[in-house]
N, C-alpha and C. Protein backbone atom coordinates (compact mmCIF):
# COMPACT_ATOMS: atom_id res chain seq x y z
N UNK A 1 107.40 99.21 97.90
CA UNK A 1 107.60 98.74 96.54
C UNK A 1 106.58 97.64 96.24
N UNK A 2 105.78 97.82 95.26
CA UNK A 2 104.72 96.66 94.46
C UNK A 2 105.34 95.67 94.53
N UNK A 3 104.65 94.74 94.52
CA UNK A 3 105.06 93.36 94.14
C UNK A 3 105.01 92.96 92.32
N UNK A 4 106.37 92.75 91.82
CA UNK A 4 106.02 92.47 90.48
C UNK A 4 106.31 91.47 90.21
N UNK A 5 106.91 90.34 91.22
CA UNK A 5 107.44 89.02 90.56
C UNK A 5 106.73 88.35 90.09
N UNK A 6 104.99 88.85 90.27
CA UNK A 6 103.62 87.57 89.38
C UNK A 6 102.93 88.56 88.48
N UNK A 7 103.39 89.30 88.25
CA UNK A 7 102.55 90.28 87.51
C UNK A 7 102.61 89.29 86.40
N UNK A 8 103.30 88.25 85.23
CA UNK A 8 102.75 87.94 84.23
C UNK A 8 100.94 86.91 84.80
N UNK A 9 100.91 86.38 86.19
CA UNK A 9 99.75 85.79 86.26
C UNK A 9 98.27 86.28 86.71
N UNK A 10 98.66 88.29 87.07
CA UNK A 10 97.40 88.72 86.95
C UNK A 10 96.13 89.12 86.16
N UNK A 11 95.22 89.55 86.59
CA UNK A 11 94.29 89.39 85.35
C UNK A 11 93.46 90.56 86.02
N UNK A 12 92.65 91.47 85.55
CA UNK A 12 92.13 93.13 85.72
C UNK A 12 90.59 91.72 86.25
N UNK A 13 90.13 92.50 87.40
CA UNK A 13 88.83 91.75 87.52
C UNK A 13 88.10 92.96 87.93
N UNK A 14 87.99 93.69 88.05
CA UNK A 14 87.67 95.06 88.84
C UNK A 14 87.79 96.69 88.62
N UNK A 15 87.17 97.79 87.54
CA UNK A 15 87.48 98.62 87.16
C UNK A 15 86.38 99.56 87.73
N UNK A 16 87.38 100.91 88.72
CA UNK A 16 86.22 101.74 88.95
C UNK A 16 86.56 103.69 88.99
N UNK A 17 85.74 104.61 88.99
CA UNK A 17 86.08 105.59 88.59
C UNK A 17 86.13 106.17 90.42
N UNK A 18 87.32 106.70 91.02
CA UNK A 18 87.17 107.69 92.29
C UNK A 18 86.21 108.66 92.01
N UNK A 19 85.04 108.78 92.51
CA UNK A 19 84.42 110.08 92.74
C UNK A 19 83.87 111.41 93.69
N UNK A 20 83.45 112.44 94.04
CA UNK A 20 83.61 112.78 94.67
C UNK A 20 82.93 112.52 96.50
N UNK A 21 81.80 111.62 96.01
CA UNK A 21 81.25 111.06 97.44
C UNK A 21 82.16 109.95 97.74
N UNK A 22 83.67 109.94 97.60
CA UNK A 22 84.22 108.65 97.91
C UNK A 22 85.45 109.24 98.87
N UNK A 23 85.16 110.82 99.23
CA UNK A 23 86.40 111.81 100.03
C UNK A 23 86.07 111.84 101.40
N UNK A 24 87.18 111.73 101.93
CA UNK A 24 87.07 112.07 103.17
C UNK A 24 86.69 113.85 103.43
N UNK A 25 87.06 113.93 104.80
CA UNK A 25 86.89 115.76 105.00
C UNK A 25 87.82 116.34 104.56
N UNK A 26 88.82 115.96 104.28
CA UNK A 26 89.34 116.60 103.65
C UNK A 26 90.22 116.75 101.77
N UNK A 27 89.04 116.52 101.35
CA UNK A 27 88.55 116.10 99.84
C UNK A 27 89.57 115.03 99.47
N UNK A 28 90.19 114.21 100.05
CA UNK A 28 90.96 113.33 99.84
C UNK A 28 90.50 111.63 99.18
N UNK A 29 90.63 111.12 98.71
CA UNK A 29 89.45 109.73 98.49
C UNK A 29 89.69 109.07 99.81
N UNK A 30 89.20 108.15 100.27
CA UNK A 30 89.02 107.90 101.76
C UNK A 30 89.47 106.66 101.93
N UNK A 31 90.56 105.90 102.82
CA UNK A 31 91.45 104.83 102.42
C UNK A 31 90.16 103.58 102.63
N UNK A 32 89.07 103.75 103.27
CA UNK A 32 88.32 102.33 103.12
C UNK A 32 87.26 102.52 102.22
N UNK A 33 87.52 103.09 101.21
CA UNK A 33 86.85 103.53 99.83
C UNK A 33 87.63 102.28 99.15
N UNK A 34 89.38 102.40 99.50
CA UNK A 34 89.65 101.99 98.82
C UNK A 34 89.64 100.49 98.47
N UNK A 35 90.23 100.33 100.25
CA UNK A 35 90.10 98.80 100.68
C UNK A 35 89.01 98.24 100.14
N UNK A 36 87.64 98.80 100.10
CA UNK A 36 86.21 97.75 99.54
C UNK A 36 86.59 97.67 98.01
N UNK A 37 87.30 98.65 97.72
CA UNK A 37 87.40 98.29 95.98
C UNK A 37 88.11 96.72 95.77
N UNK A 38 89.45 97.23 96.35
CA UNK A 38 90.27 95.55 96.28
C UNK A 38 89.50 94.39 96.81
N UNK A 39 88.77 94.63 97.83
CA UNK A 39 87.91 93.83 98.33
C UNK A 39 86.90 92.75 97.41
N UNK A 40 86.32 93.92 96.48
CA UNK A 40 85.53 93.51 95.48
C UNK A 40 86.55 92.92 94.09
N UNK A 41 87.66 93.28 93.90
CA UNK A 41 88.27 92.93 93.05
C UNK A 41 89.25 91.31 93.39
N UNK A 42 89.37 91.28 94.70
CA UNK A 42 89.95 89.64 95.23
C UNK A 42 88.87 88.89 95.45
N UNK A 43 87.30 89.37 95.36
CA UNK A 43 86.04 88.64 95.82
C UNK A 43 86.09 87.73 93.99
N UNK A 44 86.00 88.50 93.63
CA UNK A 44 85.26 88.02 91.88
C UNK A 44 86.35 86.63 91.54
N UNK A 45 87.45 86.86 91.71
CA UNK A 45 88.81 85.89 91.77
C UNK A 45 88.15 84.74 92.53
N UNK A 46 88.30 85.10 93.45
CA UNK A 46 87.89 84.07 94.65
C UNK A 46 86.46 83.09 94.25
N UNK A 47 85.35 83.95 94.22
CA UNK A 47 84.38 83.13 93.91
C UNK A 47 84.36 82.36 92.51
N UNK A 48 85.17 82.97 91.74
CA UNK A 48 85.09 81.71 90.54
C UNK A 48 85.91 80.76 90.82
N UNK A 49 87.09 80.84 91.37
CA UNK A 49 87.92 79.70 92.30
C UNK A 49 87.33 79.12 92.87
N UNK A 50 86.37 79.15 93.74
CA UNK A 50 85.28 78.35 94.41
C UNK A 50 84.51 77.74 94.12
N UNK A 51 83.69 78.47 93.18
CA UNK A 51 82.63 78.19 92.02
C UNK A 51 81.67 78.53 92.98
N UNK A 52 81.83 79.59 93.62
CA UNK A 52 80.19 80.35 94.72
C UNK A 52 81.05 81.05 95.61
N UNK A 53 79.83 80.93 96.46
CA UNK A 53 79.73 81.87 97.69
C UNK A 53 80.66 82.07 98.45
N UNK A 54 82.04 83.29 98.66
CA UNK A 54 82.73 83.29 99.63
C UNK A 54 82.57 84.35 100.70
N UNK A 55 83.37 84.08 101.78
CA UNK A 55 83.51 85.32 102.49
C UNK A 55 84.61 86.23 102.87
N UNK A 56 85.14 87.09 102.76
CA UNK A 56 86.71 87.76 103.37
C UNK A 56 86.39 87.35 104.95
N UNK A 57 87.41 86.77 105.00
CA UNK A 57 88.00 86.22 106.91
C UNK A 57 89.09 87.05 106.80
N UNK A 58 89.94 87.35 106.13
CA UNK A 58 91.46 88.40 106.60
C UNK A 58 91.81 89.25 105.90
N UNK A 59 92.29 90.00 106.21
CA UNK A 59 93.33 90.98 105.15
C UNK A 59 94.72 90.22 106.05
N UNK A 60 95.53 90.04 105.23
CA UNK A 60 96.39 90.29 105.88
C UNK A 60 97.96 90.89 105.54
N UNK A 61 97.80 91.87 105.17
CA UNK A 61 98.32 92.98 104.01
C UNK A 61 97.64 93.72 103.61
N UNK A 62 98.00 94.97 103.89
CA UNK A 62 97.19 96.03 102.59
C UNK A 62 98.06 97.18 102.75
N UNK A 63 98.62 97.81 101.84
CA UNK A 63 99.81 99.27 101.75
C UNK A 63 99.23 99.49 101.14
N UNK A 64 98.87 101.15 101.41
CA UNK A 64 98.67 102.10 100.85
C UNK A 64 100.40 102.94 100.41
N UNK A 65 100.20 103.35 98.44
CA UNK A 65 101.59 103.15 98.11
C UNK A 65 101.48 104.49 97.70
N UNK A 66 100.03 105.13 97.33
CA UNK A 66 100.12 106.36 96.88
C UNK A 66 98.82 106.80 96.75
N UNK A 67 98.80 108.40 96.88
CA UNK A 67 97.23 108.77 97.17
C UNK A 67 96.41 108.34 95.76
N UNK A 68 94.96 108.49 95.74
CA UNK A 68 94.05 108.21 95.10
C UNK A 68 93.35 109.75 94.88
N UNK A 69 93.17 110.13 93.50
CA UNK A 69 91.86 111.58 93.76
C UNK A 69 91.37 111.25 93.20
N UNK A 70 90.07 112.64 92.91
CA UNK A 70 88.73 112.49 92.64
C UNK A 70 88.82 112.18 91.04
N UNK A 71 88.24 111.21 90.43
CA UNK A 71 88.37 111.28 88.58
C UNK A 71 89.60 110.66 88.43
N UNK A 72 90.33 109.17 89.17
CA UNK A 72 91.05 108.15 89.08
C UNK A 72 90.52 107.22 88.37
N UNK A 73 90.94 106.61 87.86
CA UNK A 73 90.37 105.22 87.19
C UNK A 73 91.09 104.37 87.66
N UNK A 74 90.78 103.83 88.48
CA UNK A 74 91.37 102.59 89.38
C UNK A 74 90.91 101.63 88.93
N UNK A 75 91.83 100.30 88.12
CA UNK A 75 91.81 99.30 88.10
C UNK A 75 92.93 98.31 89.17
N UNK A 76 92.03 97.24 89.06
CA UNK A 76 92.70 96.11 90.37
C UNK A 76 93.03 94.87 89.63
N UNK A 77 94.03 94.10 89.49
CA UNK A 77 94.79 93.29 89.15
C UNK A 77 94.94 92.19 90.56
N UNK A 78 94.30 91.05 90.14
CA UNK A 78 94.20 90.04 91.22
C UNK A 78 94.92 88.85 90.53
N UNK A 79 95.61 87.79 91.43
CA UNK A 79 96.08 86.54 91.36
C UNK A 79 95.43 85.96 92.21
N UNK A 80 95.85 84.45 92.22
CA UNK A 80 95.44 83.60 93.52
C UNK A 80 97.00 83.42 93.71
N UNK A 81 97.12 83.26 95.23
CA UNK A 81 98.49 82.93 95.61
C UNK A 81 98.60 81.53 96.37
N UNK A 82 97.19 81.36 97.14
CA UNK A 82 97.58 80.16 97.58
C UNK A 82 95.71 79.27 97.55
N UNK A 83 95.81 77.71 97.71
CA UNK A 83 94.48 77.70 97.62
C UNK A 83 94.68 76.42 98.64
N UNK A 84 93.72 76.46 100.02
CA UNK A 84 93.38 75.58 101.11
C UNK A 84 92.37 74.59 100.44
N UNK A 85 92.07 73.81 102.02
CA UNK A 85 90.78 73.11 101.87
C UNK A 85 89.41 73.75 101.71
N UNK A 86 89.68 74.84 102.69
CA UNK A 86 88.75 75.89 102.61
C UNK A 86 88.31 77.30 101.77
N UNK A 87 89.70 77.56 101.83
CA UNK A 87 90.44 79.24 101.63
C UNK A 87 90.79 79.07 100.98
N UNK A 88 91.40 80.74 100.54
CA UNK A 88 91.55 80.90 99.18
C UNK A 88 92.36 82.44 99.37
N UNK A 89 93.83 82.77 98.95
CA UNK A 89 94.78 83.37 99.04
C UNK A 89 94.83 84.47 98.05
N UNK A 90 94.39 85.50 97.68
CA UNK A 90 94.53 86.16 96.63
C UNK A 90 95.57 88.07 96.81
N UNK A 91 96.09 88.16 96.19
CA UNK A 91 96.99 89.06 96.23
C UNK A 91 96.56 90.27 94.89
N UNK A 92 95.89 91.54 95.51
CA UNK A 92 95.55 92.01 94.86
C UNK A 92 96.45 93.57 94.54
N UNK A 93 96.54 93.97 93.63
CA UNK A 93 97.35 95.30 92.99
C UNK A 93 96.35 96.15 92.45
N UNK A 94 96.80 97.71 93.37
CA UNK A 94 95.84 98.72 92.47
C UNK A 94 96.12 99.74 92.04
N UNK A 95 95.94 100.25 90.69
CA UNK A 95 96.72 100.96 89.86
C UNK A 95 95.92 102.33 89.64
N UNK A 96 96.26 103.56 89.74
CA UNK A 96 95.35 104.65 89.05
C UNK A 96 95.93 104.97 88.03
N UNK A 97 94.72 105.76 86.87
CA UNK A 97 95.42 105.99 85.81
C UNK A 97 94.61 107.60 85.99
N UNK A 98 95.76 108.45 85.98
CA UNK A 98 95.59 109.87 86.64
C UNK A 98 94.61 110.44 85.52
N UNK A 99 93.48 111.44 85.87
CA UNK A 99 93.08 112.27 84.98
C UNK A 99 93.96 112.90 83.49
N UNK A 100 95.06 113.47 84.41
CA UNK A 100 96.23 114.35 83.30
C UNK A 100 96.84 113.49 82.78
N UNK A 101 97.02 112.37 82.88
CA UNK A 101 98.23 111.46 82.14
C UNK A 101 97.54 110.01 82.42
N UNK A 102 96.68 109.63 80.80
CA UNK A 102 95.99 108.71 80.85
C UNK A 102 96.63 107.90 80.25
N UNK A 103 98.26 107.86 80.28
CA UNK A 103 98.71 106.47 78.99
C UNK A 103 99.59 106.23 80.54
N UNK A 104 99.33 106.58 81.54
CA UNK A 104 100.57 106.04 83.16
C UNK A 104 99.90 105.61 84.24
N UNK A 105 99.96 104.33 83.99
CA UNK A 105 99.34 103.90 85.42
C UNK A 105 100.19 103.83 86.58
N UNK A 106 99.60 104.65 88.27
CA UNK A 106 100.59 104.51 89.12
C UNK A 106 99.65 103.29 90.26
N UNK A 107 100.74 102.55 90.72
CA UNK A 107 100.10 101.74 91.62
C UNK A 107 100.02 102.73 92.85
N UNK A 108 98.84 102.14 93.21
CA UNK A 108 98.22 103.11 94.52
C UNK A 108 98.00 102.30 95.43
N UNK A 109 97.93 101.07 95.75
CA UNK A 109 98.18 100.09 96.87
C UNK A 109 98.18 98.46 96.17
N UNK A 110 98.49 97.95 97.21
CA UNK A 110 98.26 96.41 97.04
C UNK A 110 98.02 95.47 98.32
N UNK A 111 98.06 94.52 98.50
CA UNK A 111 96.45 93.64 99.73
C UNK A 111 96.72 91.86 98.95
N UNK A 112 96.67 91.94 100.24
CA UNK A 112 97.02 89.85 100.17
C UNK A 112 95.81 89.93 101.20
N UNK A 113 94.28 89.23 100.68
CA UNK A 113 93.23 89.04 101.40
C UNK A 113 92.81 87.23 101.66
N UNK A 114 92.40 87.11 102.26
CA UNK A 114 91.79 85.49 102.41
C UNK A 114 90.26 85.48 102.77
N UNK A 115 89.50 84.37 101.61
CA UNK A 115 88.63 84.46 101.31
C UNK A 115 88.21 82.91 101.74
N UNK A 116 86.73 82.45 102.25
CA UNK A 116 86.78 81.09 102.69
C UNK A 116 85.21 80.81 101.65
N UNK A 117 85.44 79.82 100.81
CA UNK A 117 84.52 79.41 100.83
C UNK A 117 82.89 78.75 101.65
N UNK A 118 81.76 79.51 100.67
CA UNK A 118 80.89 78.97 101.49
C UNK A 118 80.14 78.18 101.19
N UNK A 119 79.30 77.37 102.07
CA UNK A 119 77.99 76.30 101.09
C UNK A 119 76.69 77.28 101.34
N UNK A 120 75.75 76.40 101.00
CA UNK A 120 74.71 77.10 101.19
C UNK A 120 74.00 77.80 102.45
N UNK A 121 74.34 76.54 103.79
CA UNK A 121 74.11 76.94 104.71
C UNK A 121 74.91 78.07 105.66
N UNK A 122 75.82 79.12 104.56
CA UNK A 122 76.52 79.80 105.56
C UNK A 122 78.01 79.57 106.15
N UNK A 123 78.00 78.24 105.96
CA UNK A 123 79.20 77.53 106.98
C UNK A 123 80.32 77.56 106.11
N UNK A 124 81.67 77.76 106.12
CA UNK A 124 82.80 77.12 105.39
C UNK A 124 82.41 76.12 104.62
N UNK A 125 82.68 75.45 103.52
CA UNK A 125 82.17 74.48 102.63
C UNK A 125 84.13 74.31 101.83
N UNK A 126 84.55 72.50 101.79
CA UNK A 126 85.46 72.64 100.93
C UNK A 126 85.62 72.87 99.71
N UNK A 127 86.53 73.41 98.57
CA UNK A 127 86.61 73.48 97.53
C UNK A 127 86.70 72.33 96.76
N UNK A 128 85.94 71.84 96.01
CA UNK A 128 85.60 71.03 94.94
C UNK A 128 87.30 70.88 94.57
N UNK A 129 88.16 69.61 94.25
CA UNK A 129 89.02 69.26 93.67
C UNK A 129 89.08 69.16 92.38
N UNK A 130 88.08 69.69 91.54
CA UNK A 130 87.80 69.63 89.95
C UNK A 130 88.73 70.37 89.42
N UNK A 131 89.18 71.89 90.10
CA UNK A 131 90.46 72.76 89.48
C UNK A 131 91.76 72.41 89.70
């Protein structure tokens, strides 16, 4: 079951179409097709939380809730859930909106990732107290 108790504080950062170089062998979309999507959709969150450069250090969560096919329109719905000295907590939701039935979005997974800010040199860098 999705998580809906923050759904009023998410926000769409991430919209992409399943296509067919995104299948496994057996024309299926391929589950770390999917993972890089959320990936990219808790990154964009994250780095404006930061105000730069982060990196994924964890997943630590990710359900797969329902398959994905070819000609999905997967959008990703990200929050921040928690925010360190370093890190940065984001809880991401991903929804397809099926070819045949374009007014129903079904969630197709969701992913609590941690993201660490970086400085220039690469290294962990803390988050600015300005937010």
């Amino acid at each position: 079951m999705p998580d809906t108790e923050h759904a009023a504080h998410r926000e769409m950062t991430y919209r992409v179409v399943a296509m067919p170089a995104d299948t496994n062998a057996y024309g299926d979309i391929f589950g770390g097709w999917l993972m890089s999507q959320v990936d990219i959709a808790g990154s964009i969150l994250a780095i404006r939380e930061a105000q730069g450069r982060v990196a994924t250090v964890a997943i630590k969560e990710f359900r797969f809730l329902a398959p994905v096919s070819v000609g999905d329109l997967i959008s990703c719905y990200a929050e921040i859930r928690r925010r360190g000295k370093s890190s940065i907590s984001v809880h991401v939701v991903a929804e397809a909106c099926r070819q045949l039935d374009a007014h129903r979005e079904t969630v197709v997974a969701d992913a609590t990732l941690v993201y660490v800010a970086l400085g220039e040199d690469g290294r962990p860098r803390h988050l600015s107290s300005a937010r």
